[in-house]
Protein backbone atom coordinates (compact mmCIF):
# COMPACT_ATOMS: atom_id res chain seq x y z
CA UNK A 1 -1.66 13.48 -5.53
CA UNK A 2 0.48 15.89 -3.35
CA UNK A 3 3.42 15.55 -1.36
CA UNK A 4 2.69 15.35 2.38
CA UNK A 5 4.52 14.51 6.04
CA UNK A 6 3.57 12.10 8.83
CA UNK A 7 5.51 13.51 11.40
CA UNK A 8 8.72 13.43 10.23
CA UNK A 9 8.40 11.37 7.22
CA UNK A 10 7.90 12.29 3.75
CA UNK A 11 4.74 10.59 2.46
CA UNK A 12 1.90 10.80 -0.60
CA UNK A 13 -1.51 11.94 -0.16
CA UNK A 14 -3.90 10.74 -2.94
CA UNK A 15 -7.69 12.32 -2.73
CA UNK A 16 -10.19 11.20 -5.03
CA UNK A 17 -13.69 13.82 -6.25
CA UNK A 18 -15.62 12.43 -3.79
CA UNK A 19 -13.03 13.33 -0.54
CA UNK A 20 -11.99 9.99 0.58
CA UNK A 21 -8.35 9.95 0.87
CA UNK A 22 -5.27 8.30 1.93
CA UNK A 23 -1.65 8.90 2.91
CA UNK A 24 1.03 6.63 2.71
CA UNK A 25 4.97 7.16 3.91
CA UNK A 26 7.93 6.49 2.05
CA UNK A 27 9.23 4.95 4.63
CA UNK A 28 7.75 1.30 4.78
CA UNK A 29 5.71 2.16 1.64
CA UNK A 30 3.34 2.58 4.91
CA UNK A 31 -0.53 3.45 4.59
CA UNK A 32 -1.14 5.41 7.81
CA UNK A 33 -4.27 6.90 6.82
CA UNK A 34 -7.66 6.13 5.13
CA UNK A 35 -10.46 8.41 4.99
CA UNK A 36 -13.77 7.42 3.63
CA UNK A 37 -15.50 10.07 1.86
CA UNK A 38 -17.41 10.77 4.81
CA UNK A 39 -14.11 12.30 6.13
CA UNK A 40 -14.19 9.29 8.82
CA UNK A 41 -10.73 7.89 10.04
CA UNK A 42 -10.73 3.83 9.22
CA UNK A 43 -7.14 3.19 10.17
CA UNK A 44 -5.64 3.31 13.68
CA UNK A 45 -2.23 4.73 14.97
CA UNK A 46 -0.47 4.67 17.63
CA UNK A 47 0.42 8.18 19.32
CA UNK A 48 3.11 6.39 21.10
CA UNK A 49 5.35 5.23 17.77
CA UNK A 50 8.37 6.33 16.36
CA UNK A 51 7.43 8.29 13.31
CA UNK A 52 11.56 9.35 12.55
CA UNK A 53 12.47 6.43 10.52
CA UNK A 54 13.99 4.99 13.93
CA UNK A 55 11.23 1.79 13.72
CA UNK A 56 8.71 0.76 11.83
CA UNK A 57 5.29 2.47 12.22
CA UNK A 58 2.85 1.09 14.89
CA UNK A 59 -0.66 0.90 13.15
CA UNK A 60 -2.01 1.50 9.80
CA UNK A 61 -1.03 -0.70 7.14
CA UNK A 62 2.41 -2.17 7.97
CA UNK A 63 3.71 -4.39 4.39
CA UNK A 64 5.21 -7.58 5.81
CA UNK A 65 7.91 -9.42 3.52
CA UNK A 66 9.82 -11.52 3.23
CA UNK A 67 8.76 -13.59 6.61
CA UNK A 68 5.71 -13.24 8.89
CA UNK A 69 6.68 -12.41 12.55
CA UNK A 70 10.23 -14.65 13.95
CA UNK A 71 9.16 -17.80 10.75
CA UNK A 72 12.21 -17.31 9.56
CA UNK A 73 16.06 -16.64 10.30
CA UNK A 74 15.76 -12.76 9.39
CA UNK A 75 14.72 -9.95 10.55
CA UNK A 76 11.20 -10.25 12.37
CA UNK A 77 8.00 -9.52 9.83
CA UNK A 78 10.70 -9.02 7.39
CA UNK A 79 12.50 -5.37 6.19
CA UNK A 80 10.11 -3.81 3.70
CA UNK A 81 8.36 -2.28 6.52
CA UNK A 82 11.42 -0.30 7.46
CA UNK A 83 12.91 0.03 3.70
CA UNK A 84 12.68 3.24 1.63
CA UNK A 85 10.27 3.15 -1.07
CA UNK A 86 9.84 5.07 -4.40
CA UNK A 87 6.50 6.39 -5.72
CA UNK A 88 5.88 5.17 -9.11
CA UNK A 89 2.86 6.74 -10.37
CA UNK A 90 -0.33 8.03 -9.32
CA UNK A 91 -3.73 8.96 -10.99
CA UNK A 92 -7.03 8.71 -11.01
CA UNK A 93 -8.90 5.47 -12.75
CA UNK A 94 -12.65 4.93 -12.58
CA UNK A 95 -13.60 7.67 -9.99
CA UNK A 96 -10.81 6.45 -7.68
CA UNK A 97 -7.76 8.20 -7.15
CA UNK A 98 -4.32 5.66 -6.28
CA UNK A 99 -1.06 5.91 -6.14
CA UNK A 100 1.49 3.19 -6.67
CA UNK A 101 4.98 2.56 -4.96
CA UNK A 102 8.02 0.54 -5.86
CA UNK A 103 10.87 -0.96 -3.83
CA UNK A 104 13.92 -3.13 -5.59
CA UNK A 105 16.01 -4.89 -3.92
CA UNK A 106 19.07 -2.17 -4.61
CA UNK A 107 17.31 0.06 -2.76
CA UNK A 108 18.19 -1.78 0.57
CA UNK A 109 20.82 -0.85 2.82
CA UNK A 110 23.71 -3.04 2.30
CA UNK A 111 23.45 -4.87 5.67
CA UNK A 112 19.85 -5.98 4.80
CA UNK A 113 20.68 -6.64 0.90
CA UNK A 114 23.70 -8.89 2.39
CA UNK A 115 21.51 -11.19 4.76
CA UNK A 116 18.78 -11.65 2.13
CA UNK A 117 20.70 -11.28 -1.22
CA UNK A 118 17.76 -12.68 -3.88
CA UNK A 119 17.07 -10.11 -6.44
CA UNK A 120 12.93 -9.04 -6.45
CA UNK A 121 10.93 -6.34 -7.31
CA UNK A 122 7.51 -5.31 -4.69
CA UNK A 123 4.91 -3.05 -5.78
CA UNK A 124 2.28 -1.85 -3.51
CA UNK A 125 -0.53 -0.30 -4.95
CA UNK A 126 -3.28 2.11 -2.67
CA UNK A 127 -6.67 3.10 -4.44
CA UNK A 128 -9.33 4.82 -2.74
CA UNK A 129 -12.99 6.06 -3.63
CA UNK A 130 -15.92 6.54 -1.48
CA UNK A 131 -16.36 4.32 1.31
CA UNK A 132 -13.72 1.45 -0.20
CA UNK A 133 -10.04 0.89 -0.11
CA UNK A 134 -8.22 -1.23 -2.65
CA UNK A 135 -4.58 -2.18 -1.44
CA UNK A 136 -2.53 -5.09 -3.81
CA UNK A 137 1.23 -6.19 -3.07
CA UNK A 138 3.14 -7.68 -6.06
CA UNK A 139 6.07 -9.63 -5.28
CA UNK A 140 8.64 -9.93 -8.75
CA UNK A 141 11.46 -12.40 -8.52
CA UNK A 142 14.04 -10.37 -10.88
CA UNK A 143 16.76 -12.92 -10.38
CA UNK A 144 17.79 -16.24 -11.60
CA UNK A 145 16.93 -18.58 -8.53
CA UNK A 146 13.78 -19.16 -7.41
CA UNK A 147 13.47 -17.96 -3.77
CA UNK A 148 11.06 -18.59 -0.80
CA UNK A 149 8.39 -15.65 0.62
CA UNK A 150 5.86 -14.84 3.12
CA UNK A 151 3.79 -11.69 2.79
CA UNK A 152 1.12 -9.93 4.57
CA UNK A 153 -1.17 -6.70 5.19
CA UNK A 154 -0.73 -5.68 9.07
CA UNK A 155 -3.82 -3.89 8.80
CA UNK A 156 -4.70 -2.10 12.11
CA UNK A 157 -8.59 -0.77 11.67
CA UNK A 158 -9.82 1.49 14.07
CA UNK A 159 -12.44 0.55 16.17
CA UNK A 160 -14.90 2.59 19.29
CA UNK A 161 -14.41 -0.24 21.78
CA UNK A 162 -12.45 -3.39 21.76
CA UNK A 163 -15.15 -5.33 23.43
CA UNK A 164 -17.62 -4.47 21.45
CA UNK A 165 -16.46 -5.14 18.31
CA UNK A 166 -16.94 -8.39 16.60
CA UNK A 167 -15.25 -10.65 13.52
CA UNK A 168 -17.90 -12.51 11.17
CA UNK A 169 -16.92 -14.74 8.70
CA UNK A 170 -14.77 -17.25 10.44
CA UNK A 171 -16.72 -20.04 11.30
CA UNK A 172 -15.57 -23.74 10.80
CA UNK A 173 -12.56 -22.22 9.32
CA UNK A 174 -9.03 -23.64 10.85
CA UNK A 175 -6.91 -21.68 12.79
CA UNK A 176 -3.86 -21.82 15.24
CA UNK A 177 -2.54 -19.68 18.06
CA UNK A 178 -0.40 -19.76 21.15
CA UNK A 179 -0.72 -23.39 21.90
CA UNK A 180 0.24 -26.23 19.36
CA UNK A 181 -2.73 -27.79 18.46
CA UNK A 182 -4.87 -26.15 15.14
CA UNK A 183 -8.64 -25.95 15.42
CA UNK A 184 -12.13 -25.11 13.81
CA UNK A 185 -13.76 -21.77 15.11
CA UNK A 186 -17.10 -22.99 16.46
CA UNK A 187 -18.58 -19.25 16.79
CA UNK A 188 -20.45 -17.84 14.38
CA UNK A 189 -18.46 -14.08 15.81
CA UNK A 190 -15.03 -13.33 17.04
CA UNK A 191 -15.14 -11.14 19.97
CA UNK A 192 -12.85 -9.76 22.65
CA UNK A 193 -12.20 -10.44 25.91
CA UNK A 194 -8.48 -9.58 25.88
CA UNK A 195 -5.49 -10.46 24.24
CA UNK A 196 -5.80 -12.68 20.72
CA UNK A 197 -3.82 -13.88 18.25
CA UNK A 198 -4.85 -16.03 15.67
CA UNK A 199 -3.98 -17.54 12.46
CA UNK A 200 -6.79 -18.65 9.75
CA UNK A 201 -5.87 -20.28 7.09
CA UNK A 202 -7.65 -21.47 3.98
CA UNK A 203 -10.08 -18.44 4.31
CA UNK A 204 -13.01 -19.65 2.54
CA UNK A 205 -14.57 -15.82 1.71
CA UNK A 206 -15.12 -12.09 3.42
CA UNK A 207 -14.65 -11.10 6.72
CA UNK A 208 -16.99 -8.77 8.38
CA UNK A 209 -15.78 -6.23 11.70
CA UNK A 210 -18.85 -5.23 13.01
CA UNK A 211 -17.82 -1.92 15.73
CA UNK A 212 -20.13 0.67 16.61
CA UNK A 213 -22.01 2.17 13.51
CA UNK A 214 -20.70 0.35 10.65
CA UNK A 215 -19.22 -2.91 9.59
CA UNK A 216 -16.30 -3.61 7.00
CA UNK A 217 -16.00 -5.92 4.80
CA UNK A 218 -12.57 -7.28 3.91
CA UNK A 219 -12.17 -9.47 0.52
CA UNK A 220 -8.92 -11.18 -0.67
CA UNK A 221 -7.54 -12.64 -3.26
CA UNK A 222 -3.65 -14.02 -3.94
CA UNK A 223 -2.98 -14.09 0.24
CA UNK A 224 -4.56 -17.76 1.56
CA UNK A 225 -4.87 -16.98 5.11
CA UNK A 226 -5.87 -13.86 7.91
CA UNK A 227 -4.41 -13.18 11.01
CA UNK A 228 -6.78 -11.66 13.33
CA UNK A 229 -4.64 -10.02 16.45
CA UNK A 230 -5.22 -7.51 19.33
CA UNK A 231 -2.38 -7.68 22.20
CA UNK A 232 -4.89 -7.23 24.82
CA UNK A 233 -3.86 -4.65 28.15
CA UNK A 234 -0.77 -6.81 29.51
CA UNK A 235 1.19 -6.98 26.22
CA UNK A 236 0.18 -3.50 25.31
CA UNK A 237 1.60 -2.39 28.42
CA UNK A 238 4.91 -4.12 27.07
CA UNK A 239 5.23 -2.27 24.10
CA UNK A 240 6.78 0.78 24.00
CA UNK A 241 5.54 2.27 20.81
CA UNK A 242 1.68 1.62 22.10
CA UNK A 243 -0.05 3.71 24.70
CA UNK A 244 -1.58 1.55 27.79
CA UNK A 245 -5.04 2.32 26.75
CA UNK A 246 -4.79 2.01 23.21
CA UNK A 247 -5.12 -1.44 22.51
CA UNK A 248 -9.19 -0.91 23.07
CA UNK A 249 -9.65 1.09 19.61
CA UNK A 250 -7.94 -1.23 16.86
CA UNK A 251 -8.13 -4.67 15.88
CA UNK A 252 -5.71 -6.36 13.30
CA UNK A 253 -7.32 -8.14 10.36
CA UNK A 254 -4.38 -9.15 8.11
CA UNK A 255 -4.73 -11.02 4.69
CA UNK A 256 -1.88 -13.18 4.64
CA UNK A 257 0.30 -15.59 3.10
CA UNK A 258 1.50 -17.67 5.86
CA UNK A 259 3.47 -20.70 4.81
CA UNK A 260 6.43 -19.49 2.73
CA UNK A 261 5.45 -19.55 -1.20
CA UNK A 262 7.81 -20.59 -3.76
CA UNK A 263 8.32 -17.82 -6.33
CA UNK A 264 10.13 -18.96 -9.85
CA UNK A 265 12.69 -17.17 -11.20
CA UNK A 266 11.08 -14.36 -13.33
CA UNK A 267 7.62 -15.22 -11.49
CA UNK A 268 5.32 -12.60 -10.11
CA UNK A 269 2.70 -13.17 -7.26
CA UNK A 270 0.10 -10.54 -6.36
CA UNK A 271 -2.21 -10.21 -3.12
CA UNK A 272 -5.14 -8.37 -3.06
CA UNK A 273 -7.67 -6.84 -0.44
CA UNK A 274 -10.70 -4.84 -0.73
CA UNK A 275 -12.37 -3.00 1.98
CA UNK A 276 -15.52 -1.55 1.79
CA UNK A 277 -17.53 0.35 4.95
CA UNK A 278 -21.75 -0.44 5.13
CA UNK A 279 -23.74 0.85 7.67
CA UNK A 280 -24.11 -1.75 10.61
CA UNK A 281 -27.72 -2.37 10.38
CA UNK A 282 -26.72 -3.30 6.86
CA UNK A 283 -26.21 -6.59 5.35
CA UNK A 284 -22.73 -7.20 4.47
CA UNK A 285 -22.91 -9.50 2.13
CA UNK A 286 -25.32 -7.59 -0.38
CA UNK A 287 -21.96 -5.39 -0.69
């Protein structure tokens, strides 16, 4: 582990014996980078964002809690994304190297602490080895009322070209997006024609994003749903921390949990993904 910057803000580099690595900012307890041991980028970001603490961080691996986008009365995809984190440890286990960070709920700036004043504990923990990623959020309620939560992943992967890239693994599973009706996915593969923005809930097993020469493969456990998003060239050209053109070279796959989850006082909840990279002529599911 060694202390490193993303441009402004102090973050943790973890490398493991074989060379994959990953970097992750205090601020946000943000992954913003993911090399497989290949040295191959996996994790897009946006030249365009604020990377002063100003915003939160447009691409890599955004932490969303305690509410998923405006589902909720606070702030929008909640504040840990924008809160200052701690490192807690770091090591190497198994060949992997990981690192693991800590926010309470003292750590928050007294404005944020005010309008959501429950008393918690997240972890977020970032192994890497080879050509796999292993990323798990713990959520601790610390307090003595049981409080409501949403969590997610934001996961932006880089990808060569937006249309053609592809999403396996959704088929027959339900899903909602802008309009209000829900509905089963009759394709076997998600692609892109532009703008999407999906929720899947209930996911059944993996996902597979199939783009150019090799294909991830994105497990979960603990989060119940995915959100699959790209904002397509005429909301991309709305947002000011995301170049014009940019939108062609990520897509969003985000393990999620969607409807707000009842957490006991002194419970603990922990989501889990795993990511590993195949060749694309491979078979995914032999993974």
């Amino acid at each position: 582990m060694s202390k490193s910057t993303f441009g402004q803000l102090p973050a943790v580099t973890i490398r493991a014996a074989d060379g994959a690595q990953a970097s992750v900012t205090l601020y946000g307890g943000h992954l913003v980078s993911w090399q497989t041991s290949d040295g191959q980028e996996r994790l897009f970001c946006s030249r365009a964002s604020s990377l002063d603490g100003s915003r939160a961080i447009r691409g890599g691996v955004p932490v969303i809690f305690p509410q998923f986008g405006a589902r909720g009365t606070g702030m929008r995809h909640g504040f840990a994304r924008v809160a200052n984190w701690q490192l807690e440890a770091s090591g190497e286990a198994d060949g992997a190297a990981y690192a693991q960070f800590v926010l309470h709920h003292t750590d928050l700036p007294e404005a944020i602490g005010a309008a959501w004043p429950r008393a918690f504990t997240l972890r977020l923990r970032v192994a890497v080895r080879g050509q796999s990623l292993q990323l798990s959020l713990s959520v601790h309620n610390t307090g003595e009322q049981a409080f409501a939560f949403s969590a997610a992943l934001h996961s932006y992967f880089a990808i060569d070209q937006l249309s053609l890239a592809r999403v396996g693994g959704l088929q027959r599973v339900r899903y909602s997006d802008d309009t209000p009706q829900e509905a089963l996915q009759a394709q076997e593969w998600l692609q892109f024609d532009d703008k999407l923005d999906r929720i899947y809930y209930q996911l059944p097993g993996a996902i597979n994003l199939q783009s150019g020469s090799h294909t991830l493969r994105l497990e979960q456990q603990g989060f119940t749903d995915a959100v699959v998003w790209n904002p397509g060239a005429q909301d991309a050209a709305a947002l000011p921390d995301l170049a014009d053109d940019e939108y062609q070279r990520f897509i969003c796959i985000e393990p999620a949990l969607i409807e707000p989850d009842m957490l006991a006082a002194g419970a603990e909840w922990t989501g889990h993904q795993h990511i590993e990279v195949k060749p694309a002529g491979s078979d995914p599911t032999s993974i």
